[in-house]
Protein backbone atom coordinates (compact mmCIF):
# COMPACT_ATOMS: atom_id res chain seq x y z
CA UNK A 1 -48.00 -75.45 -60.42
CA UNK A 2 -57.47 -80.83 -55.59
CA UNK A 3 -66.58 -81.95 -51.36
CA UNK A 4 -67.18 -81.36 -48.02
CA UNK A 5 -67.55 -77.78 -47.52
CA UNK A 6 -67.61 -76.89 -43.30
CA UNK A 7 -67.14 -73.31 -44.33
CA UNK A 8 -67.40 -72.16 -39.93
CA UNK A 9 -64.27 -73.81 -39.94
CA UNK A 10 -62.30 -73.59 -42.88
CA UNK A 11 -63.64 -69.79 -43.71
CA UNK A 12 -61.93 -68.82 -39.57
CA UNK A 13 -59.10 -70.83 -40.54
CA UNK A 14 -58.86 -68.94 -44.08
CA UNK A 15 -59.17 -65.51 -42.37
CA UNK A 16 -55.82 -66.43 -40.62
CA UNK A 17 -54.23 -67.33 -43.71
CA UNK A 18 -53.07 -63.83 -45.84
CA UNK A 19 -50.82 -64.84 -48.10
CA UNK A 20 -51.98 -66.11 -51.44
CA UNK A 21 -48.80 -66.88 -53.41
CA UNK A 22 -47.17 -70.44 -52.83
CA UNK A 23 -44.67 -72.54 -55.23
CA UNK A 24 -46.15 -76.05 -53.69
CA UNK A 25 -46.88 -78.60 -55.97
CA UNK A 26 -48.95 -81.57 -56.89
CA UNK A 27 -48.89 -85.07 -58.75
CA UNK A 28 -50.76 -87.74 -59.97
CA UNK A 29 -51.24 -91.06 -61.50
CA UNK A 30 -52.95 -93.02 -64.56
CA UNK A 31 -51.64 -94.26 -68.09
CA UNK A 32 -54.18 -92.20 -69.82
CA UNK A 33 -52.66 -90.47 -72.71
CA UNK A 34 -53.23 -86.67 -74.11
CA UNK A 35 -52.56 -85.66 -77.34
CA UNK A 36 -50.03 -83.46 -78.74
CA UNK A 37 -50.41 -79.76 -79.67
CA UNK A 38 -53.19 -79.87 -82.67
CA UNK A 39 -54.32 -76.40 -83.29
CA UNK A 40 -58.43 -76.88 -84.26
CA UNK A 41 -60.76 -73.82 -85.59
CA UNK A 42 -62.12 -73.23 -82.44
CA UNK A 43 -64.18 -70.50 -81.70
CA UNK A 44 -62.61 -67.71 -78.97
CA UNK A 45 -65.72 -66.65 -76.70
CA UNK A 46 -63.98 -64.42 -74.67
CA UNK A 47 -64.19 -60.48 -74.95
CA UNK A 48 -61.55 -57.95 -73.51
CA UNK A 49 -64.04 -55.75 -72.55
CA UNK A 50 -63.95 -53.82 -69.27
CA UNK A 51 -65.55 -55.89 -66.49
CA UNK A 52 -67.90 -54.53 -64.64
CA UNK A 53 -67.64 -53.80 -61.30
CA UNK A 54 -66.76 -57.20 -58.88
CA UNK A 55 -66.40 -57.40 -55.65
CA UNK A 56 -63.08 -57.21 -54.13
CA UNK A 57 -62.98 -61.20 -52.82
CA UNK A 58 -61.31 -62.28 -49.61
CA UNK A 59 -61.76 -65.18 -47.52
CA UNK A 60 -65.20 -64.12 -46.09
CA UNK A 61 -66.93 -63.80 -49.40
CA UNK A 62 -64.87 -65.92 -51.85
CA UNK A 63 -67.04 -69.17 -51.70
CA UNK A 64 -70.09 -67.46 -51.78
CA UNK A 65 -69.04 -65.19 -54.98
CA UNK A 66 -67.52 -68.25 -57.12
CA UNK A 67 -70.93 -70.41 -56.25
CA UNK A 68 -72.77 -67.51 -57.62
CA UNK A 69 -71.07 -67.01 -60.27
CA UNK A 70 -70.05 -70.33 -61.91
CA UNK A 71 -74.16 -70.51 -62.65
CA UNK A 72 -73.81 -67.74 -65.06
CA UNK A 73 -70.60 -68.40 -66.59
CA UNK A 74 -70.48 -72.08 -67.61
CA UNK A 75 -67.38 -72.54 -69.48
CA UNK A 76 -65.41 -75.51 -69.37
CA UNK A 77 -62.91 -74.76 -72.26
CA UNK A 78 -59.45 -72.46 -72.19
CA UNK A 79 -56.39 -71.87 -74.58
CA UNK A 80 -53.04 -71.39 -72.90
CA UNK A 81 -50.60 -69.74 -75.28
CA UNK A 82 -47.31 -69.85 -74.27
CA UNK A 83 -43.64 -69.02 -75.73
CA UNK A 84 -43.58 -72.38 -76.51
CA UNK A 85 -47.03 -73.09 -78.32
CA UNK A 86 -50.56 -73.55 -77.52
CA UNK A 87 -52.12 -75.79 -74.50
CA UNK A 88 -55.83 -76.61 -74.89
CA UNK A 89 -57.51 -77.33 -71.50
CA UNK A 90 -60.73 -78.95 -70.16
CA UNK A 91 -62.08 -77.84 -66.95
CA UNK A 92 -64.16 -79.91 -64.63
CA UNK A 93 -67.59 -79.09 -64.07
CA UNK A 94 -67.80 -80.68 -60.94
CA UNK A 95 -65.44 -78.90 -59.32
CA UNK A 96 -67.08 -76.00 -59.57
CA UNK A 97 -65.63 -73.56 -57.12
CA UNK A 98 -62.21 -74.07 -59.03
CA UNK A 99 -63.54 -73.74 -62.54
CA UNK A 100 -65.61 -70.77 -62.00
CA UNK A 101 -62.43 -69.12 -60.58
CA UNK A 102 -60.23 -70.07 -63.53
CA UNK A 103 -62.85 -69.07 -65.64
CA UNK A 104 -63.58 -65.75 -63.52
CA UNK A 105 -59.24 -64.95 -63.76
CA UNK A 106 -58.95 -65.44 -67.00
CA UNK A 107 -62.23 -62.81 -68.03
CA UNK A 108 -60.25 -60.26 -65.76
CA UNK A 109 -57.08 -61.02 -67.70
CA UNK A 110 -55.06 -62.21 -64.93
CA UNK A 111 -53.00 -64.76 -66.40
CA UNK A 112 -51.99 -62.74 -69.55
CA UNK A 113 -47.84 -62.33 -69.40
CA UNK A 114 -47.67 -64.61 -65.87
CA UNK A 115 -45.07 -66.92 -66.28
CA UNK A 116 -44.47 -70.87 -65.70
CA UNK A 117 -42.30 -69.98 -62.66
CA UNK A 118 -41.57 -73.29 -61.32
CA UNK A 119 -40.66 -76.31 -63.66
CA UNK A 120 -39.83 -79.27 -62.53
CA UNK A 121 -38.72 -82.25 -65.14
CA UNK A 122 -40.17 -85.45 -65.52
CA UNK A 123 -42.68 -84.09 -62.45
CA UNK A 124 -44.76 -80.70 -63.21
CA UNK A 125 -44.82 -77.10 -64.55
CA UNK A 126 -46.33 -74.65 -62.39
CA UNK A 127 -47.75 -71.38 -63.73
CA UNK A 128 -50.00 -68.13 -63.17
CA UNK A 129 -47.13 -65.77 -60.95
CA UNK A 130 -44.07 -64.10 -61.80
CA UNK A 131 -41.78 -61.70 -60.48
CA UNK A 132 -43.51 -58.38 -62.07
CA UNK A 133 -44.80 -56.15 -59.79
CA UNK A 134 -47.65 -55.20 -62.15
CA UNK A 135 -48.78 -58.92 -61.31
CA UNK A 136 -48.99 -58.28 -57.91
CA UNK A 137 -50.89 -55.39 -58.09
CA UNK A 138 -53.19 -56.98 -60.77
CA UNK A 139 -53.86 -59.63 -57.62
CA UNK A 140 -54.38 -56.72 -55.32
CA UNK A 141 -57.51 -55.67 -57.59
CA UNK A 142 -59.33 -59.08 -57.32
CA UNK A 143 -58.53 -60.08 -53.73
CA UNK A 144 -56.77 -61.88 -51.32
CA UNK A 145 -58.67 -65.23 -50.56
CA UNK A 146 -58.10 -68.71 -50.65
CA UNK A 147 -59.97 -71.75 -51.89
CA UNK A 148 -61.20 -75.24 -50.24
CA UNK A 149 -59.79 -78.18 -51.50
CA UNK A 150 -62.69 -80.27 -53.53
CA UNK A 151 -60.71 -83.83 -53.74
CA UNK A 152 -63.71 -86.15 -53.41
CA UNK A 153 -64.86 -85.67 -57.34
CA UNK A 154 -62.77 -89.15 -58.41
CA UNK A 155 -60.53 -86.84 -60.45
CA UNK A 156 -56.52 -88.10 -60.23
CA UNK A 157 -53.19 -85.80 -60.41
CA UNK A 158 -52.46 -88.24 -63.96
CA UNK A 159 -50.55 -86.69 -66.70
CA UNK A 160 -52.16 -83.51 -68.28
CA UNK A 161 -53.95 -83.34 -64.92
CA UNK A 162 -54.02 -79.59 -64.17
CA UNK A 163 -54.56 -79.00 -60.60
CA UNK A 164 -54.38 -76.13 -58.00
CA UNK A 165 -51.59 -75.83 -55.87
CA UNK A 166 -52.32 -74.91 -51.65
CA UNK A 167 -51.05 -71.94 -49.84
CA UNK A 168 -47.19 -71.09 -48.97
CA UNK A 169 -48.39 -71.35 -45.37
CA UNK A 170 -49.00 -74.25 -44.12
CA UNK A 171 -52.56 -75.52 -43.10
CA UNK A 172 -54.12 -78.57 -42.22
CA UNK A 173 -56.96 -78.49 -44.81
CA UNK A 174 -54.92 -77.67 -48.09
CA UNK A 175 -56.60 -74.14 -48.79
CA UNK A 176 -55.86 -73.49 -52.43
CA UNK A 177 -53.45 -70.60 -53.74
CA UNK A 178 -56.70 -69.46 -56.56
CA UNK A 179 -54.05 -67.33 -58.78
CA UNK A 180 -51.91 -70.36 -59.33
CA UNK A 181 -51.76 -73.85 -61.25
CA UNK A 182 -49.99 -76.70 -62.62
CA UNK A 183 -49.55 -79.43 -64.75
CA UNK A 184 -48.33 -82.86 -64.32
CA UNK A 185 -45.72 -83.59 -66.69
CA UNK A 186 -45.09 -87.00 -65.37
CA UNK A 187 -45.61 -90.00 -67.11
CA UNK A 188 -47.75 -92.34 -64.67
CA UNK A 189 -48.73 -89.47 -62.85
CA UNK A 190 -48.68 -88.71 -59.41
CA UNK A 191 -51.40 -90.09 -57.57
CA UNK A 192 -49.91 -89.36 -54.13
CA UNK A 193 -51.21 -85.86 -54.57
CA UNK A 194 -54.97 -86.82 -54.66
CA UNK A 195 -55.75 -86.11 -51.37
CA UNK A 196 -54.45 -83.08 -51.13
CA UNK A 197 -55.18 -81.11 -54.18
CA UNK A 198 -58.16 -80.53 -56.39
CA UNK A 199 -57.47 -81.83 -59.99
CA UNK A 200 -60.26 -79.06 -61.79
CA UNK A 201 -59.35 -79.66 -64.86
CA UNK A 202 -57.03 -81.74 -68.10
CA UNK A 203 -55.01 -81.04 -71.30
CA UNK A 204 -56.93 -81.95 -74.25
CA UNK A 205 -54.09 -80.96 -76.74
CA UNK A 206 -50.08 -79.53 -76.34
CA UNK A 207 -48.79 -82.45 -73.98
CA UNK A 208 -45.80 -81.56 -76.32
CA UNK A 209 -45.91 -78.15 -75.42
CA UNK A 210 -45.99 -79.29 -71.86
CA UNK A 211 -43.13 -81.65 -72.37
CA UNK A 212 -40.71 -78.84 -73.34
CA UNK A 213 -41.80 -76.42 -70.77
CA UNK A 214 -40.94 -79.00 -68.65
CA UNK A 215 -37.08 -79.55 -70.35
CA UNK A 216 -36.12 -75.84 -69.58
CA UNK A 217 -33.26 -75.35 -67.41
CA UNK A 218 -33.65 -74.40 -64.27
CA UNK A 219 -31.93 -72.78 -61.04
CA UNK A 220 -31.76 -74.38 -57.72
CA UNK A 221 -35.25 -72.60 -56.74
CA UNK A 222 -36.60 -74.22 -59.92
CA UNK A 223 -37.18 -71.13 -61.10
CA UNK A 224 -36.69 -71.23 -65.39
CA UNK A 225 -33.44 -69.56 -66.06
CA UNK A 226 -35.26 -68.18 -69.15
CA UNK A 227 -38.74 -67.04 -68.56
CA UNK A 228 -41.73 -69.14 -69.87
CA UNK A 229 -44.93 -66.54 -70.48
CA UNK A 230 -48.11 -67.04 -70.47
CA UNK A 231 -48.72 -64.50 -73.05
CA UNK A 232 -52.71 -65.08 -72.90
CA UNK A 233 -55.73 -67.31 -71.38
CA UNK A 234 -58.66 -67.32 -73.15
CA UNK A 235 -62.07 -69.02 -72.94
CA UNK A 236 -62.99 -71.16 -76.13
CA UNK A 237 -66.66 -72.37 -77.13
């Protein structure tokens, strides 16, 4: 819904790679235990302001952008509200490429009205696309790029882990799909996933959220038969 960067190789392979969307998914295991959906008075540091001007990314100038701009823009701390309540988040600092582009989506307002668009039970919801074309054509405004995985940090896929799923198209070093993420759901995790995709980040509060999310129905794609928004991402201090 996963650092040794060799950016000659992986930035040629990226620029043969186009298509950012993907409905892979990852998984992860340890017996640590989040908490349930506790609403604190926590202070909301992000503005909708315009943005200034960014530059269109793509796979030749992602990397460089995100390492950049995580120095500026430190946050490690999101709100995910969702049709079914509120899912606080930690994100890693030490995975900074991935954090700085959650961070960096969610000041553009890219996840606001995405959807959880593939839930698995007892496994993983997977969120940040949907079937509206204004979504695609919010993506088209930011870029087409792709991430490197970062899966050498210690972090595991173990429940609450929230992790970035890799590109439709298959490649042999796991590029990351950068508008997308998931959850595991999965009690015990799913530590087969570790070496493939970058955990950036964990719930701190709404594993109960997360648990009914994950109880939806479903069609055979996985697809909710009933859609589950995103309404809004925002940064917290």
């Amino acid at each position: 819904m996963k650092i040794r960067f060799m950016f000659p190789v992986a930035i040629g392979i990226v620029l043969l790679l186009q298509n950012c969307e993907d409905k892979q998914t990852s998984k992860k295991t340890n017996n640590s235990v989040v908490k349930d959906s506790i609403v604190t008075e926590t202070k909301i540091i992000q503005e909708n302001k315009p943005v200034k001007d960014y530059p269109l990314l793509t796979d030749a100038n992602a990397m460089e952008f995100f390492l950049e701009y995580e120095k500026e823009h430190t946050e490690n701390k999101a709100r995910i509200t969702t049709d079914f309540g509120i899912i606080d988040i930690k994100l890693y600092n030490k995975t900074k490429f991935h954090r700085a582009n959650f961070v960096y989506l969610t000041k553009r307002n890219y996840f606001d009205n995405t959807q959880f668009y593939r839930v698995v039970k007892n496994f993983v919801i997977q969120g940040g696309s949907s079937d509206d074309y204004n979504i695609a054509k919010r993506r088209q405004k930011i870029g087409k790029y792709l991430l490197l995985p970062d899966t050498k940090r210690g972090y595991t896929h173990k429940r609450g882990a929230i992790s970035m799923p890799s590109s439709e198209i298959e490649n042999a070093y796991k590029l990351a799909s950068p508008f997308q993420f998931f959850i595991i759901q999965r009690e015990g995790g799913a530590d087969y996933l570790d070496k493939d995709y970058t955990v950036f980040g964990e719930v701190t509060s709404g594993m109960d959220v997360v648990d009914k999310i994950a109880n939806v129905k479903t069609d055979e794609g996985d697809w909710p038969l009933n859609n589950v928004y995103i309404r809004k991402i925002e940064l917290l201090d």
